[in-house]
Protein backbone atom coordinates (compact mmCIF):
# COMPACT_ATOMS: atom_id res chain seq x y z
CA UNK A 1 0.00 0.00 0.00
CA UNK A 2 1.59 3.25 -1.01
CA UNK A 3 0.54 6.96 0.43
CA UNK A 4 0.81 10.04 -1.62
CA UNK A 5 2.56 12.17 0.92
CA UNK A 6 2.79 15.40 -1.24
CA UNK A 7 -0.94 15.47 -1.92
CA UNK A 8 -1.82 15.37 1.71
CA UNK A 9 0.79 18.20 2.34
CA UNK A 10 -0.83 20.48 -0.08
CA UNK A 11 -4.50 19.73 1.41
CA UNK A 12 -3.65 20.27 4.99
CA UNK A 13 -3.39 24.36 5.65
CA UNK A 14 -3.64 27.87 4.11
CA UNK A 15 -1.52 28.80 1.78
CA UNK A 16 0.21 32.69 2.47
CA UNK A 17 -1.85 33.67 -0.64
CA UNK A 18 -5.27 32.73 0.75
CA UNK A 19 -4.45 34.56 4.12
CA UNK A 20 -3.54 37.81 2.34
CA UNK A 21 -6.84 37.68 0.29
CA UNK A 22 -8.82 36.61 3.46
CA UNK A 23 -7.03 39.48 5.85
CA UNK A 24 -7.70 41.78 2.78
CA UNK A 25 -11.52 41.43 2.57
CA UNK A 26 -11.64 41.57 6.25
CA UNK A 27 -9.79 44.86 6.16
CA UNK A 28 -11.86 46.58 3.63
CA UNK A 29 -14.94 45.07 5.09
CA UNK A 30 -13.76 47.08 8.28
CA UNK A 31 -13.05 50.29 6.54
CA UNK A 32 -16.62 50.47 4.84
CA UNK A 33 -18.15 49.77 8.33
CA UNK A 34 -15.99 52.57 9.75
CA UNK A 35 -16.90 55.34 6.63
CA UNK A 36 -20.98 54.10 7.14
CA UNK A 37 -20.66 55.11 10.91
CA UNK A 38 -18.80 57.87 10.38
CA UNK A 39 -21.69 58.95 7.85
CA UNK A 40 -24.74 57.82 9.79
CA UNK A 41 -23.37 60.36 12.69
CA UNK A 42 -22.35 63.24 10.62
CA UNK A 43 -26.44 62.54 9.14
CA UNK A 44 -27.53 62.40 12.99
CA UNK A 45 -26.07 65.69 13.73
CA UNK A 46 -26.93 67.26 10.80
CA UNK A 47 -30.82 65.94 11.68
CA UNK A 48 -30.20 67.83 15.08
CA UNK A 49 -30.04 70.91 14.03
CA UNK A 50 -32.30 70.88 11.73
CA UNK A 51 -34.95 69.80 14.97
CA UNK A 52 -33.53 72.40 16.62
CA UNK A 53 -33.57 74.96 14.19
CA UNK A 54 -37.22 74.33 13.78
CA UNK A 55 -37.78 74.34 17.47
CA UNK A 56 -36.81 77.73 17.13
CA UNK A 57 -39.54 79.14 14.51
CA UNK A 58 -41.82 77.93 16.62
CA UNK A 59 -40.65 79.62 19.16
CA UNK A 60 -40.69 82.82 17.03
CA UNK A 61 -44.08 82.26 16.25
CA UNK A 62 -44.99 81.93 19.78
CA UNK A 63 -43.40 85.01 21.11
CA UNK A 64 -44.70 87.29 18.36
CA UNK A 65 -48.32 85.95 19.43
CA UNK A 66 -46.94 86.53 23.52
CA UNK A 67 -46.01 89.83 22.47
CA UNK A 68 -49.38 90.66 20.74
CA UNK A 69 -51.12 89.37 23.69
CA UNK A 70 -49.56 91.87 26.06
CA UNK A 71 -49.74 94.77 23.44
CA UNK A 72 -50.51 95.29 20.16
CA UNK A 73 -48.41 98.56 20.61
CA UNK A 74 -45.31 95.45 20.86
CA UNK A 75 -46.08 94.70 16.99
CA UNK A 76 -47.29 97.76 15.68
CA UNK A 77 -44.54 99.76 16.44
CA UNK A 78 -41.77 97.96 14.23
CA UNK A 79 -40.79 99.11 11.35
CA UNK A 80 -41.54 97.21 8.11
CA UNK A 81 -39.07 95.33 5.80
CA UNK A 82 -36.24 95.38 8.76
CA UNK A 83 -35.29 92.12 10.28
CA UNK A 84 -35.40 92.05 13.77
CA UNK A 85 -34.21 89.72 16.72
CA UNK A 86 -35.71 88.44 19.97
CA UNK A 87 -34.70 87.86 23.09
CA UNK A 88 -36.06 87.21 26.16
CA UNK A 89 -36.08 89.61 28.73
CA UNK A 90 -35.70 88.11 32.38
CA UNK A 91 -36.67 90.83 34.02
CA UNK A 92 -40.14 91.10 33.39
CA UNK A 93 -40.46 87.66 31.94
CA UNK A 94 -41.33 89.14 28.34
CA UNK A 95 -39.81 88.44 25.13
CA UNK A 96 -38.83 91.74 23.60
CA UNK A 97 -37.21 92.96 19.97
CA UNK A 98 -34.02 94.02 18.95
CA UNK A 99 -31.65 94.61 15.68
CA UNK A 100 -28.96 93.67 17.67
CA UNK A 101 -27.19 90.10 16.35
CA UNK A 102 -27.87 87.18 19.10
CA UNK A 103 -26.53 84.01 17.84
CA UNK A 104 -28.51 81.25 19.82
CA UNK A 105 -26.02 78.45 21.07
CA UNK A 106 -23.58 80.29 19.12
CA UNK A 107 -25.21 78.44 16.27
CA UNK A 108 -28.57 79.84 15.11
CA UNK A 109 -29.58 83.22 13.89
CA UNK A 110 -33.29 84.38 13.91
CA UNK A 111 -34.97 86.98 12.59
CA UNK A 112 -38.18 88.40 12.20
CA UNK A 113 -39.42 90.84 9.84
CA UNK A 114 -42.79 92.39 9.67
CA UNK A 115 -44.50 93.73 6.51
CA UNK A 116 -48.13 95.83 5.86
CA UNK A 117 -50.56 93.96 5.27
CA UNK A 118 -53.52 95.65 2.26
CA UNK A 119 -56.92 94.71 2.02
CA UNK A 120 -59.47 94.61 -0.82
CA UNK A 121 -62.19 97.27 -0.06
CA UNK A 122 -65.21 94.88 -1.06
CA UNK A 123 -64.27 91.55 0.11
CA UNK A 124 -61.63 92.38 2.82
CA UNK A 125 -59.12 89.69 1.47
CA UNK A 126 -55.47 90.27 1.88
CA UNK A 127 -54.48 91.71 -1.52
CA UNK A 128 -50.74 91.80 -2.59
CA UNK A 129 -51.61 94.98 -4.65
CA UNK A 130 -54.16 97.59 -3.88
CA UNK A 131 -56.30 97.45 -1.53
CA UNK A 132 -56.17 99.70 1.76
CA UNK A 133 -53.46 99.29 4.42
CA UNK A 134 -55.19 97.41 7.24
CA UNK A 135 -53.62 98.75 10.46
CA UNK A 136 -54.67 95.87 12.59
CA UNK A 137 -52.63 93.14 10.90
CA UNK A 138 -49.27 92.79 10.10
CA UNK A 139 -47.31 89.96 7.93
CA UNK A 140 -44.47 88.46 9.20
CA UNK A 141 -41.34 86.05 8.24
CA UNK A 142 -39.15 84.33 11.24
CA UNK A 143 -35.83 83.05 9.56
CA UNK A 144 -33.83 80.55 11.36
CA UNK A 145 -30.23 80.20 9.67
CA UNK A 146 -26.70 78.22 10.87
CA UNK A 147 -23.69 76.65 9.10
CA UNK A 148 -24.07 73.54 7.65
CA UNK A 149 -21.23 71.68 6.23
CA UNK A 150 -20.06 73.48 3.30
CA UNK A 151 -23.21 76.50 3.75
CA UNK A 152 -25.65 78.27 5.51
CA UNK A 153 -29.27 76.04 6.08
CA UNK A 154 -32.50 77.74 7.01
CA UNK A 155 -35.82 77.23 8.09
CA UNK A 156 -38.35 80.02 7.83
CA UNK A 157 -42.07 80.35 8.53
CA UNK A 158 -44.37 83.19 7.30
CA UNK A 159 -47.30 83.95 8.99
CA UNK A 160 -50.18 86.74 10.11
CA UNK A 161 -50.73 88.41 13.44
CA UNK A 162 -53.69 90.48 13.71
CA UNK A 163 -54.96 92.88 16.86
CA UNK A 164 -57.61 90.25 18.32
CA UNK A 165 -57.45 91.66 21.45
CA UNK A 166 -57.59 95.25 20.39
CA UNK A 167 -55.33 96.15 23.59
């Protein structure tokens, strides 16, 4: 009875080829795992802000309708077509306007700007042209901007206030 020896040799382990090949998929398996985390988060913080930022109209939206409620005099006042900022005043527990620039989280710039607001004569519909100037509403804009990545992102809301409360 006679045994191949040299056959059995060549079936019994890994040759130094197949362990570079194997060590080489593992390794780039590895590195695409590593770039799609790297991704997902860079996506997760990106989605943050973007939350946040719209947090933030909201916000806007709420104050402007705080600010009504106390006094229309808080709305009517502003001048149109000039972007203003809010902040809260701690004081007197208000939220109040101001041109001056207030990053929020040294990350988010809002404005507000507040136009006139026309009516038609017949129908009272808010016109874009003609119309009277109805002194009990105004039109406004809240603009939330920050950097993101390569540019600037914003979220913006426009929206009517009107003197319900005639104060």
């Amino acid at each position: 009875m006679m045994i191949n020896f040299s056959k059995r040799k060549l079936d019994r382990g890994f040759s130094l080829v197949e362990i570079l090949i194997g060590s080489s998929i593992i390794c780039l398996s590895l590195i695409l795992i590593i770039n799609l985390e790297s991704g997902i988060s860079k996506l997760g913080l990106g989605s943050t802000s973007r939350v946040q930022a719209g947090l933030l109209v909201e916000e806007g939206y709420t104050a402007v309708k705080n600010m009504r409620n106390i006094s229309w005099q808080n709305i009517s006042s502003l001048s149109n077509n000039t972007p203003y900022k809010f902040f809260w005043d701690q004081s007197d527990g208000t939220w109040k306007i101001t041109t001056y620039t207030n990053l929020i989280d040294n990350e988010f710039d809002r404005t507000i700007t507040f136009y006139p607001v026309n009516r038609d004569v017949n129908t009272f519909d808010i016109v874009q042209n003609g119309g009277v100037l109805d002194l009990g509403t105004r039109k406004f804009t809240i603009n939330v901007s920050w950097q993101d990545g390569n540019g600037t992102s914003t979220r913006s809301m426009t929206s009517y206030v009107h003197n319900i409360l005639n104060k």
